[in-house]
C-alpha atoms as a PDB file:
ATOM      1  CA  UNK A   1      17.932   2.085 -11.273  1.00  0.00           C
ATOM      2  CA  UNK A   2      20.191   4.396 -12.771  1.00  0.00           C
ATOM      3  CA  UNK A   3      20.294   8.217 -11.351  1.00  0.00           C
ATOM      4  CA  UNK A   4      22.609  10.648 -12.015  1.00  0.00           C
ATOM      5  CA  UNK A   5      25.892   9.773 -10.616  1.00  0.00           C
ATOM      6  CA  UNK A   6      26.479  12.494  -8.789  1.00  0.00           C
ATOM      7  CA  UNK A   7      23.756  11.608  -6.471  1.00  0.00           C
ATOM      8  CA  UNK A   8      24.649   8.392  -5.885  1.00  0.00           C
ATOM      9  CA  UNK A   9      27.550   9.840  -4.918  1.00  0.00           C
ATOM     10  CA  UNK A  10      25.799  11.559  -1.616  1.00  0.00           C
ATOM     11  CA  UNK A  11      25.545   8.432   0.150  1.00  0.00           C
ATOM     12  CA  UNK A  12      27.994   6.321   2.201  1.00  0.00           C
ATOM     13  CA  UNK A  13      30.452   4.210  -0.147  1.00  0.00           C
ATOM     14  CA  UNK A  14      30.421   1.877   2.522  1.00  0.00           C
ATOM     15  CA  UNK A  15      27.003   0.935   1.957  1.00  0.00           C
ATOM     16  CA  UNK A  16      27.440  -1.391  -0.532  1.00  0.00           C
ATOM     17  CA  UNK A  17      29.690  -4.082   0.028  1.00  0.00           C
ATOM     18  CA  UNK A  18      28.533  -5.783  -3.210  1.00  0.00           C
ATOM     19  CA  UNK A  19      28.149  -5.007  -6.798  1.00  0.00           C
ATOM     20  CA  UNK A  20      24.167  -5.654  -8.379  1.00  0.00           C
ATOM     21  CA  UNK A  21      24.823  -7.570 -11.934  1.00  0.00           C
ATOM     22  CA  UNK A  22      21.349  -7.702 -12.704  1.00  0.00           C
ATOM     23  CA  UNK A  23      20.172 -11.374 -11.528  1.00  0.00           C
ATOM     24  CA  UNK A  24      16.611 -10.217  -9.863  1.00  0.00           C
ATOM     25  CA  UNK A  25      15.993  -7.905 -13.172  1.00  0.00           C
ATOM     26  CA  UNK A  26      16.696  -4.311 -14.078  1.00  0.00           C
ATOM     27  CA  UNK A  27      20.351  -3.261 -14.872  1.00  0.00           C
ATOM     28  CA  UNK A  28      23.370  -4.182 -13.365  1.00  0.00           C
ATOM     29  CA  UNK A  29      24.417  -1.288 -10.683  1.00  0.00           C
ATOM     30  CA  UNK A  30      27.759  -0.876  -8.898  1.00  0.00           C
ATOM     31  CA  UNK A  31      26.452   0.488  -5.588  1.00  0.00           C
ATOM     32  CA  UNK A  32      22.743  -0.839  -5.283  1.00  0.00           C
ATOM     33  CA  UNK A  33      21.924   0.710  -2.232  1.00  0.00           C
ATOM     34  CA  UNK A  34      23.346   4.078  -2.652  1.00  0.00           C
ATOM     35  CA  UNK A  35      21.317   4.333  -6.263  1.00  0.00           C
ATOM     36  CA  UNK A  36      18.261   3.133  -4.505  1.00  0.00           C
ATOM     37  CA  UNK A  37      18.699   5.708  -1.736  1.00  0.00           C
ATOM     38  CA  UNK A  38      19.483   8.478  -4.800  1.00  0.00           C
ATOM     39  CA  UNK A  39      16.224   8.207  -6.677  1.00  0.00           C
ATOM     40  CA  UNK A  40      14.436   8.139  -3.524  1.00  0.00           C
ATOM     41  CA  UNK A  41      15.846  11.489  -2.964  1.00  0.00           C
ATOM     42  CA  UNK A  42      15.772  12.576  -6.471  1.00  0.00           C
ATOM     43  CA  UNK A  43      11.638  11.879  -6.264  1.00  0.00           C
ATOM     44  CA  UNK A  44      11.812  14.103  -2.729  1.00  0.00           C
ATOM     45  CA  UNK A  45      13.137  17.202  -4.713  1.00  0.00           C
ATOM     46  CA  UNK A  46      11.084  16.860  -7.705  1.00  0.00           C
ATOM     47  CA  UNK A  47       7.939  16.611  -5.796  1.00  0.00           C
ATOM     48  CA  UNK A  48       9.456  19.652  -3.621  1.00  0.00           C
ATOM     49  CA  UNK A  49      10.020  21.399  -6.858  1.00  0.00           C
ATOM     50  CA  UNK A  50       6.044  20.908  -7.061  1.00  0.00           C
ATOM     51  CA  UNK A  51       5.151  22.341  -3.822  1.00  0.00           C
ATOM     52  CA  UNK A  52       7.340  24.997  -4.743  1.00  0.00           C
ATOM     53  CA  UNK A  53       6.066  26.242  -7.697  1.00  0.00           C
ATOM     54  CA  UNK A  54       2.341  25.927  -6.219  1.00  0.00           C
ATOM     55  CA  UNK A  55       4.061  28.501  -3.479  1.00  0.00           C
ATOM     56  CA  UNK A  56       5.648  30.539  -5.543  1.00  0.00           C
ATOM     57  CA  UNK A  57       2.636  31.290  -8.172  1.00  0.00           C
ATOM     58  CA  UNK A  58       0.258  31.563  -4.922  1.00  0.00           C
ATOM     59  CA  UNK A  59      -2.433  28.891  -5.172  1.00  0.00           C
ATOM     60  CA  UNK A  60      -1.004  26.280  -2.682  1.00  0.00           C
ATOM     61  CA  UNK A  61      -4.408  26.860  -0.701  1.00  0.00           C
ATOM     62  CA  UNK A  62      -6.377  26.300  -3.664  1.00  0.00           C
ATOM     63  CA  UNK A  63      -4.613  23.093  -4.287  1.00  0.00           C
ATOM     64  CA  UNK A  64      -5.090  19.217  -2.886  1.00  0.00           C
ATOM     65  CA  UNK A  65      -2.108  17.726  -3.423  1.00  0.00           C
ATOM     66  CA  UNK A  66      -2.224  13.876  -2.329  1.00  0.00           C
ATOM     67  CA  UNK A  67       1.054  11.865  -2.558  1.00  0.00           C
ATOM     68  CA  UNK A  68       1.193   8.025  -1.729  1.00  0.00           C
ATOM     69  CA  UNK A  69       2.365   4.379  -3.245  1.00  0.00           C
ATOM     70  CA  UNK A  70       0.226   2.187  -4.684  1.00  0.00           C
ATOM     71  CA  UNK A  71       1.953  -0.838  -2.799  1.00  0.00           C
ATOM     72  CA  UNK A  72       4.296  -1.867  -0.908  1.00  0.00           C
ATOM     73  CA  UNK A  73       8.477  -2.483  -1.453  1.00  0.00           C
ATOM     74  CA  UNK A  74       9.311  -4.826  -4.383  1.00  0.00           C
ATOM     75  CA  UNK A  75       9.389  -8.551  -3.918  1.00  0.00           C
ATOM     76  CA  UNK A  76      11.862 -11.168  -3.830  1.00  0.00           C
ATOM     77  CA  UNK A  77      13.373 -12.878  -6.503  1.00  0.00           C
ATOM     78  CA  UNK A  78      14.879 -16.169  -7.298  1.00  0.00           C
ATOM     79  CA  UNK A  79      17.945 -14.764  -8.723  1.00  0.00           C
ATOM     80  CA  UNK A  80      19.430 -13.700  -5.118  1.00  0.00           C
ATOM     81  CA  UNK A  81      18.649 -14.501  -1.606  1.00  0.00           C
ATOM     82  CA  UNK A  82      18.952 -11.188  -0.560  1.00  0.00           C
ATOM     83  CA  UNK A  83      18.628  -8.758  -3.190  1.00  0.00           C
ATOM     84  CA  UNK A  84      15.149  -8.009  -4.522  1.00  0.00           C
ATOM     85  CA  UNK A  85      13.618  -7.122  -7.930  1.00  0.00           C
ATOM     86  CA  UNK A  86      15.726  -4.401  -9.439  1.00  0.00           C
ATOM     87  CA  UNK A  87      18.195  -4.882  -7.002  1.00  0.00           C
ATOM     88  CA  UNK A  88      16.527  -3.560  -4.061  1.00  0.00           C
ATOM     89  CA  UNK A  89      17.982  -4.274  -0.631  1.00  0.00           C
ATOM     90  CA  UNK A  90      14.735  -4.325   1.503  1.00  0.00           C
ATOM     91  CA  UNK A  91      16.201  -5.402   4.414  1.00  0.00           C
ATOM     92  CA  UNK A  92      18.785  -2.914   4.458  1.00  0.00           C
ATOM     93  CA  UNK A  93      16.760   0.215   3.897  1.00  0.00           C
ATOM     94  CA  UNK A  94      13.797  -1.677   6.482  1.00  0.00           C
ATOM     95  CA  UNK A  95      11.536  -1.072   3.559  1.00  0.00           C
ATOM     96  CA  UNK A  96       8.008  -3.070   5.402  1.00  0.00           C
ATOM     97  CA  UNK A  97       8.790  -1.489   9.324  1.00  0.00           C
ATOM     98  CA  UNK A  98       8.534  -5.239  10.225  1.00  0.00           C
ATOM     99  CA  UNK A  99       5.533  -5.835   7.936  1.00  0.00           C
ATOM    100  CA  UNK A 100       5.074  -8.927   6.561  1.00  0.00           C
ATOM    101  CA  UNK A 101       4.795  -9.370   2.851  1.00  0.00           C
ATOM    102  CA  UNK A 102       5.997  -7.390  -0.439  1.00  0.00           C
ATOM    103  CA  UNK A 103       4.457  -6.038  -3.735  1.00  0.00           C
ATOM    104  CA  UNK A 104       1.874  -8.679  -4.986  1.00  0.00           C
ATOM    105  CA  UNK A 105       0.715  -9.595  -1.333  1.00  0.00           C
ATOM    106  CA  UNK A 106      -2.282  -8.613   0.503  1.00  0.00           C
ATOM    107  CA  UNK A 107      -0.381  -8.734   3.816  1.00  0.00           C
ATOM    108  CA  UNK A 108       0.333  -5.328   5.458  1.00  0.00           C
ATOM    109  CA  UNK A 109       3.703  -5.347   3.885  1.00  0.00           C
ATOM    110  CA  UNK A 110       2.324  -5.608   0.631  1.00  0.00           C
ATOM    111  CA  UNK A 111      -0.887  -2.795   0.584  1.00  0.00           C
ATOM    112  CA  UNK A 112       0.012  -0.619   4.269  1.00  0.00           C
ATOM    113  CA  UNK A 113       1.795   2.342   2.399  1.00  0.00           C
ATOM    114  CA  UNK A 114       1.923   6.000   3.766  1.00  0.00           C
ATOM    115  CA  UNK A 115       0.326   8.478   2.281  1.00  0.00           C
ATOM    116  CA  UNK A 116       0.554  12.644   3.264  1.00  0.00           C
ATOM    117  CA  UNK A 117      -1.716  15.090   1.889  1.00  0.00           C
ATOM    118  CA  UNK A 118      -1.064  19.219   1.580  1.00  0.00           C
ATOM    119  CA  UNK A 119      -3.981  21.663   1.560  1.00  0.00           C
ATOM    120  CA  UNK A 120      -2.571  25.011   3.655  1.00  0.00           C
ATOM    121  CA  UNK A 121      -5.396  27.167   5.370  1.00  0.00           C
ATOM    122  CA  UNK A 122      -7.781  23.466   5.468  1.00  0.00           C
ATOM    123  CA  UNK A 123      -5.836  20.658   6.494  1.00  0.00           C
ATOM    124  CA  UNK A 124      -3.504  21.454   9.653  1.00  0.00           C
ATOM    125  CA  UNK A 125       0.310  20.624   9.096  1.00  0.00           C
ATOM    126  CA  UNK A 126       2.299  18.449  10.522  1.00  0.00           C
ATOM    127  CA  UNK A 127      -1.088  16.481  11.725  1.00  0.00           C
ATOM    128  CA  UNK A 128      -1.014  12.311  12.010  1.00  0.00           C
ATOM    129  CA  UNK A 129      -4.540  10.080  11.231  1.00  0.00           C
ATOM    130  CA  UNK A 130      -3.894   6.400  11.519  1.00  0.00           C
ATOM    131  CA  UNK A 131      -7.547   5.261  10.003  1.00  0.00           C
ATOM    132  CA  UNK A 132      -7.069   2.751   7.396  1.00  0.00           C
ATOM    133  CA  UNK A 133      -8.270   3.986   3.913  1.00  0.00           C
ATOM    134  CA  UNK A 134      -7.852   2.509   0.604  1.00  0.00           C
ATOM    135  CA  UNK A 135      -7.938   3.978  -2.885  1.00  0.00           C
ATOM    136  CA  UNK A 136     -11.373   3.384  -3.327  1.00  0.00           C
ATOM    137  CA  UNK A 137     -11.647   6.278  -0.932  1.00  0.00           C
ATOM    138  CA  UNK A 138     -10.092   8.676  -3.221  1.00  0.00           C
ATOM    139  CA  UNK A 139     -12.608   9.611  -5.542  1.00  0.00           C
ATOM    140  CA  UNK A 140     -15.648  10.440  -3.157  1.00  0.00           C
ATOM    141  CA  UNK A 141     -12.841  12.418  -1.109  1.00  0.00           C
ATOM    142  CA  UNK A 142     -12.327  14.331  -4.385  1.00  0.00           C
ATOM    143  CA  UNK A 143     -15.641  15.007  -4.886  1.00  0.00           C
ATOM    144  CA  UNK A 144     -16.234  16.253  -2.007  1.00  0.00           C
ATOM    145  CA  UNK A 145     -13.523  18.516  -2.063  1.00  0.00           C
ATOM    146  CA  UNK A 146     -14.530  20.045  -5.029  1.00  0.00           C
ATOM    147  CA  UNK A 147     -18.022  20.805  -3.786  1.00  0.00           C
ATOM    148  CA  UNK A 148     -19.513  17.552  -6.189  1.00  0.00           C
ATOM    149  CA  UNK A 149     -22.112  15.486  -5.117  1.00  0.00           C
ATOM    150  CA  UNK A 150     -20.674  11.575  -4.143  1.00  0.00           C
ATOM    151  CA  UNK A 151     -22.140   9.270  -6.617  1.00  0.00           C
ATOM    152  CA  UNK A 152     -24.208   6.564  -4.808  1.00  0.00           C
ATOM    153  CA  UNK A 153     -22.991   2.438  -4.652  1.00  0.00           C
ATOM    154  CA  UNK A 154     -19.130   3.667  -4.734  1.00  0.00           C
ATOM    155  CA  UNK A 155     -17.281   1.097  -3.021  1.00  0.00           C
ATOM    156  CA  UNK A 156     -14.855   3.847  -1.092  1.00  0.00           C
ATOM    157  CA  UNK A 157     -15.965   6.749   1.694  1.00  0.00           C
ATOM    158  CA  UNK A 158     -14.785  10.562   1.674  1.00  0.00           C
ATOM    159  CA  UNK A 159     -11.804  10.775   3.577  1.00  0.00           C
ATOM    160  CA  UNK A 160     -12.673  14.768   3.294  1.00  0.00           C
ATOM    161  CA  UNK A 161     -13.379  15.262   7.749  1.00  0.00           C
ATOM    162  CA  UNK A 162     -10.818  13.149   8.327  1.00  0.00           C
ATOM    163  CA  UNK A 163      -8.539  15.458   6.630  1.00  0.00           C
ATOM    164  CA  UNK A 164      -9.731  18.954   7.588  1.00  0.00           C
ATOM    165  CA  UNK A 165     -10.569  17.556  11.203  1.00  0.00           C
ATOM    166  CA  UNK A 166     -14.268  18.635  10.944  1.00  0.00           C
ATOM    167  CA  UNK A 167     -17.299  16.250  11.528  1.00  0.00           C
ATOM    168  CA  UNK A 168     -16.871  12.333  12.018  1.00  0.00           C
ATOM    169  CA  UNK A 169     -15.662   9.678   9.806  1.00  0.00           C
ATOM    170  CA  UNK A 170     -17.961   6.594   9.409  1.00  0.00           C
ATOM    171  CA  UNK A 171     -16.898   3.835   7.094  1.00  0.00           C
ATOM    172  CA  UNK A 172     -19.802   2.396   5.594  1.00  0.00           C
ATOM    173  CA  UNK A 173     -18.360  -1.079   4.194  1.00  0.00           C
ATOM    174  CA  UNK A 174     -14.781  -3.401   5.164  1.00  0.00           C
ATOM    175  CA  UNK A 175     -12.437  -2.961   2.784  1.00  0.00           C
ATOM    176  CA  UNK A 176     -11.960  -5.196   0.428  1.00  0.00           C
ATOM    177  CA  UNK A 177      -9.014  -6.666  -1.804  1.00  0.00           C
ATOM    178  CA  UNK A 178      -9.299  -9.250  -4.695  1.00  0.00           C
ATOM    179  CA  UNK A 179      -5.992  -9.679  -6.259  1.00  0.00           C
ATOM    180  CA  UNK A 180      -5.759 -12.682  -8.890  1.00  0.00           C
ATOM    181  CA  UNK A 181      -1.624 -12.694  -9.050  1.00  0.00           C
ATOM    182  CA  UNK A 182       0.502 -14.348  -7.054  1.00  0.00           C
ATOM    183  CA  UNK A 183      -1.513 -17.784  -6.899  1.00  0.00           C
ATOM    184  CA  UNK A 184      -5.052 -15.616  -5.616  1.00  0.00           C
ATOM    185  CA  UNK A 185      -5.820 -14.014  -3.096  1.00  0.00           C
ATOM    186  CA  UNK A 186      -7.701 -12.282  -1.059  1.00  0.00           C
ATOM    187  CA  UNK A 187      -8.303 -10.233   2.563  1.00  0.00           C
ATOM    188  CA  UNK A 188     -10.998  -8.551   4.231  1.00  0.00           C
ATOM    189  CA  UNK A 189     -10.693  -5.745   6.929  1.00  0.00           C
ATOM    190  CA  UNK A 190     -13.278  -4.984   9.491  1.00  0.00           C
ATOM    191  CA  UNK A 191     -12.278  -2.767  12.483  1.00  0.00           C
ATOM    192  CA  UNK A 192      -8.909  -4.357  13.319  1.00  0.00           C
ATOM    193  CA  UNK A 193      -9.712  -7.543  12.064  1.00  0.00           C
ATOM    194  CA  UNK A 194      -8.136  -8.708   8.869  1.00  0.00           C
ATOM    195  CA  UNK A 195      -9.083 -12.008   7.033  1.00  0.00           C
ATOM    196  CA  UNK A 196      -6.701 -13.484   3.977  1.00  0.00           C
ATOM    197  CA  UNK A 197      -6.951 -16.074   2.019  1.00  0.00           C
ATOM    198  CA  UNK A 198      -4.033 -17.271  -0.524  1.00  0.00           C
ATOM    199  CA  UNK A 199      -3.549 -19.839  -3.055  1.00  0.00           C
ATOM    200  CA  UNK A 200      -6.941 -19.675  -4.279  1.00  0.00           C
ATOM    201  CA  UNK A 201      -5.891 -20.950  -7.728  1.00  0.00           C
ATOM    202  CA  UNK A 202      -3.807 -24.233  -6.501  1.00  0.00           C
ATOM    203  CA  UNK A 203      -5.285 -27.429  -6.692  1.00  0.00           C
ATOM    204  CA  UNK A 204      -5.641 -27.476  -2.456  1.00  0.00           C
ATOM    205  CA  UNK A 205      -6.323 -23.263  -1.575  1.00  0.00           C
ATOM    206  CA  UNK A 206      -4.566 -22.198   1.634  1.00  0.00           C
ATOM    207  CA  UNK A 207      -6.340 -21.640   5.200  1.00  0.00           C
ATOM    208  CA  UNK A 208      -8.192 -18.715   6.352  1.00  0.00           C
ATOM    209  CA  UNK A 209      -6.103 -16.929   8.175  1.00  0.00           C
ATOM    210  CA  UNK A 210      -7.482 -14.110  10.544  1.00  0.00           C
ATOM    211  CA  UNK A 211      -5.176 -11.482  12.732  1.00  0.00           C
ATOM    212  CA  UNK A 212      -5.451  -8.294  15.215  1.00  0.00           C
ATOM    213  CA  UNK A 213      -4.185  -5.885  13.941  1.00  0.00           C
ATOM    214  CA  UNK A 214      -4.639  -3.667  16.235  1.00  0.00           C
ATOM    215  CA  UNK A 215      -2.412  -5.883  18.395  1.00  0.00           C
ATOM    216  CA  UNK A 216      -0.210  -7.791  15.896  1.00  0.00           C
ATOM    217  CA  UNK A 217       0.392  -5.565  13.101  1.00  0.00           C
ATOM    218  CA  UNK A 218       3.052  -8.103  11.740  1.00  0.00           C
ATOM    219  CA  UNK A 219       0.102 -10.600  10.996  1.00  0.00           C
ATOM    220  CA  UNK A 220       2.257 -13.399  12.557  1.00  0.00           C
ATOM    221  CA  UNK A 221      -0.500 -15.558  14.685  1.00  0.00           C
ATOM    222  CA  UNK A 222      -3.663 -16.573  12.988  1.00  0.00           C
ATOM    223  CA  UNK A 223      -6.276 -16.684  14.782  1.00  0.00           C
ATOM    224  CA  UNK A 224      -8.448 -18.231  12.989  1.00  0.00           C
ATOM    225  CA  UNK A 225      -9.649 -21.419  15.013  1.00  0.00           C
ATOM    226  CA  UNK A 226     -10.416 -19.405  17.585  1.00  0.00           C
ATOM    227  CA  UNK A 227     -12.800 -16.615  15.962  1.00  0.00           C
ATOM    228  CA  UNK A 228     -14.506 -19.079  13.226  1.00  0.00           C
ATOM    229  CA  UNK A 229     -17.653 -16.381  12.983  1.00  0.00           C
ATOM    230  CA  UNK A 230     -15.420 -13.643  11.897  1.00  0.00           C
ATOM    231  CA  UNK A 231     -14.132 -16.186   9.137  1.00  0.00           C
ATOM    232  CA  UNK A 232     -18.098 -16.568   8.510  1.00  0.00           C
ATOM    233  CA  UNK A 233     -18.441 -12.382   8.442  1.00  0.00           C
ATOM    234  CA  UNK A 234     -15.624 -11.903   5.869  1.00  0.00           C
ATOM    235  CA  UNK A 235     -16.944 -14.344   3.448  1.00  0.00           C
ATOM    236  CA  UNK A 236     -20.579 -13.109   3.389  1.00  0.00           C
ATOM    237  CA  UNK A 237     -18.727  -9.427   3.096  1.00  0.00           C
ATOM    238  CA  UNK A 238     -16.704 -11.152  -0.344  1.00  0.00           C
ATOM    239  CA  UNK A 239     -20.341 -12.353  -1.187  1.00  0.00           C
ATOM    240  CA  UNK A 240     -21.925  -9.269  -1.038  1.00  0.00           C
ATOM    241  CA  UNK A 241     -18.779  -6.895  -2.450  1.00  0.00           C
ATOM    242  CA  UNK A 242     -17.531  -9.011  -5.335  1.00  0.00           C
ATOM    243  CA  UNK A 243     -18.452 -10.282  -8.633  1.00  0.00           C
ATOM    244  CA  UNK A 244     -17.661 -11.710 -11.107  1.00  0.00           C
ATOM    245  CA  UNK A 245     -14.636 -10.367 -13.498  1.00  0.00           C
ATOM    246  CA  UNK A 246     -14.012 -12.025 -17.083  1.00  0.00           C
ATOM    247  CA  UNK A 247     -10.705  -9.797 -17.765  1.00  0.00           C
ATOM    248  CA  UNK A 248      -9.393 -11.239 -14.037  1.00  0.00           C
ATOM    249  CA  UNK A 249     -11.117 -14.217 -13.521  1.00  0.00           C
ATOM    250  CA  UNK A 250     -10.711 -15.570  -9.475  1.00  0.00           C
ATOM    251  CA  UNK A 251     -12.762 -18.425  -7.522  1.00  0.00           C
ATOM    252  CA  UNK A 252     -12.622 -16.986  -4.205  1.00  0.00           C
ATOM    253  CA  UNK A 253     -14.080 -20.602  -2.994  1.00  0.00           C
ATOM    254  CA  UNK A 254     -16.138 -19.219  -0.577  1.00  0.00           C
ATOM    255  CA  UNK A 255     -18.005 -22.742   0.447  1.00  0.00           C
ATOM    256  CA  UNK A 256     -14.556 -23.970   1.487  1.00  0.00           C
END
């Protein structure tokens, strides 16, 4: 994490109290914090130097422009017990909002990412939907912006009256995550409901786990013993939605 240094120098020298010499990866930095905070504003005024130009050559209303992460702050590393990969200071900066998890987890922390979306004249400013979507969702919402018929069996659903507030939004399957890193895993949404499963590739696979999230976003009490059916629901939904993959092979152990 190198910018320029004359945005680092924007922000606070008293930020960092401590050098970065490159234990969790990266290069070594002098103020860590202050160059994480200066390419996060360097990305803010090249992506306004996009908006701009759509502005200034008059086709912002003829253009979807969709902006999001594809997952969550960067993890921990051995190297420091604070510091994360590259150097990041999560905890400073309050990277998850109290999510649990980091890249290469399925918990919130890990795949719950923002995303904002510009179409002027179509999709009202300023305007705040808090329906979970994934990126399967993208492509059918592209389609249908463009005026393209949806391919059948897609795994994702138009997010396209969501976003322009007309008709209703009716998600057709959970949502679904298979990720083979970080020992296996996987989770299941339905509604507020979320099911995860880690470990799948040890010798002894963790628990189900099952939280509310409409009620404990932080996914800290499993309740898992208490709604055994919904354990029962997500595993017929990994049944039904997954199969098998030779480039990422994963044993989701679904009779355990």
């Amino acid at each position: 994490m190198h910018p320029p240094i004359e945005r680092v120098n924007r922000f606070p020298v008293e930020w960092d109290k401590e050098v970065y010499r490159g234990e969790c990866g990266y290069l070594p930095h002098p103020r860590p914090r202050a160059a994480y905070a200066a390419l996060i504003n360097e990305l803010d005024e090249y992506v306004g130097r996009v908006l701009a130009a759509l502005d200034r050559l008059g086709i912002s209303d003829k253009t979807l422009v969709i902006f999001s992460s594809d997952n969550g702050t960067t993890l921990p590393h051995a190297g420091s017990d604070h510091f994360h990969v590259g150097g990041v200071d999560a905890e400073f900066f309050h990277s998850t909002a109290g999510l649990r998890g980091w890249k290469g987890s399925v918990y919130e922390g890990g795949i719950r990412v923002p995303t904002i979306v510009r179409l002027p004249g179509r999709i009202p400013a300023g305007t705040v939907n808090d329906t979970p979507s994934y990126f399967a969702d993208w492509f059918p919402t592209l389609c249908e912006a463009a005026g393209f018929t949806i391919p059948e069996d897609l795994d994702g659903d138009s997010l396209w009256p969501l976003l322009v507030g007309q008709g209703t939004f009716q998600r057709r399957k959970p949502l679904v995550w298979v990720f083979p890193e970080s020992g296996g895993q996987v989770a299941v949404r339905m509604g507020d409901w979320k099911v995860v499963r880690r470990n799948l590739k040890a010798r002894q696979p963790g628990e189900w786990e099952l939280y509310d999230l409409a009620t404990d976003p932080g996914e800290t009490k499993n309740l898992a013993k208490e709604h055994p059916q919904i354990i029962q629901q997500a595993k017929e939904v990994l049944r039904q939605e997954t199969a098998e993959n030779p480039v990422f092979p994963l044993d989701l152990k679904l009779d355990s």
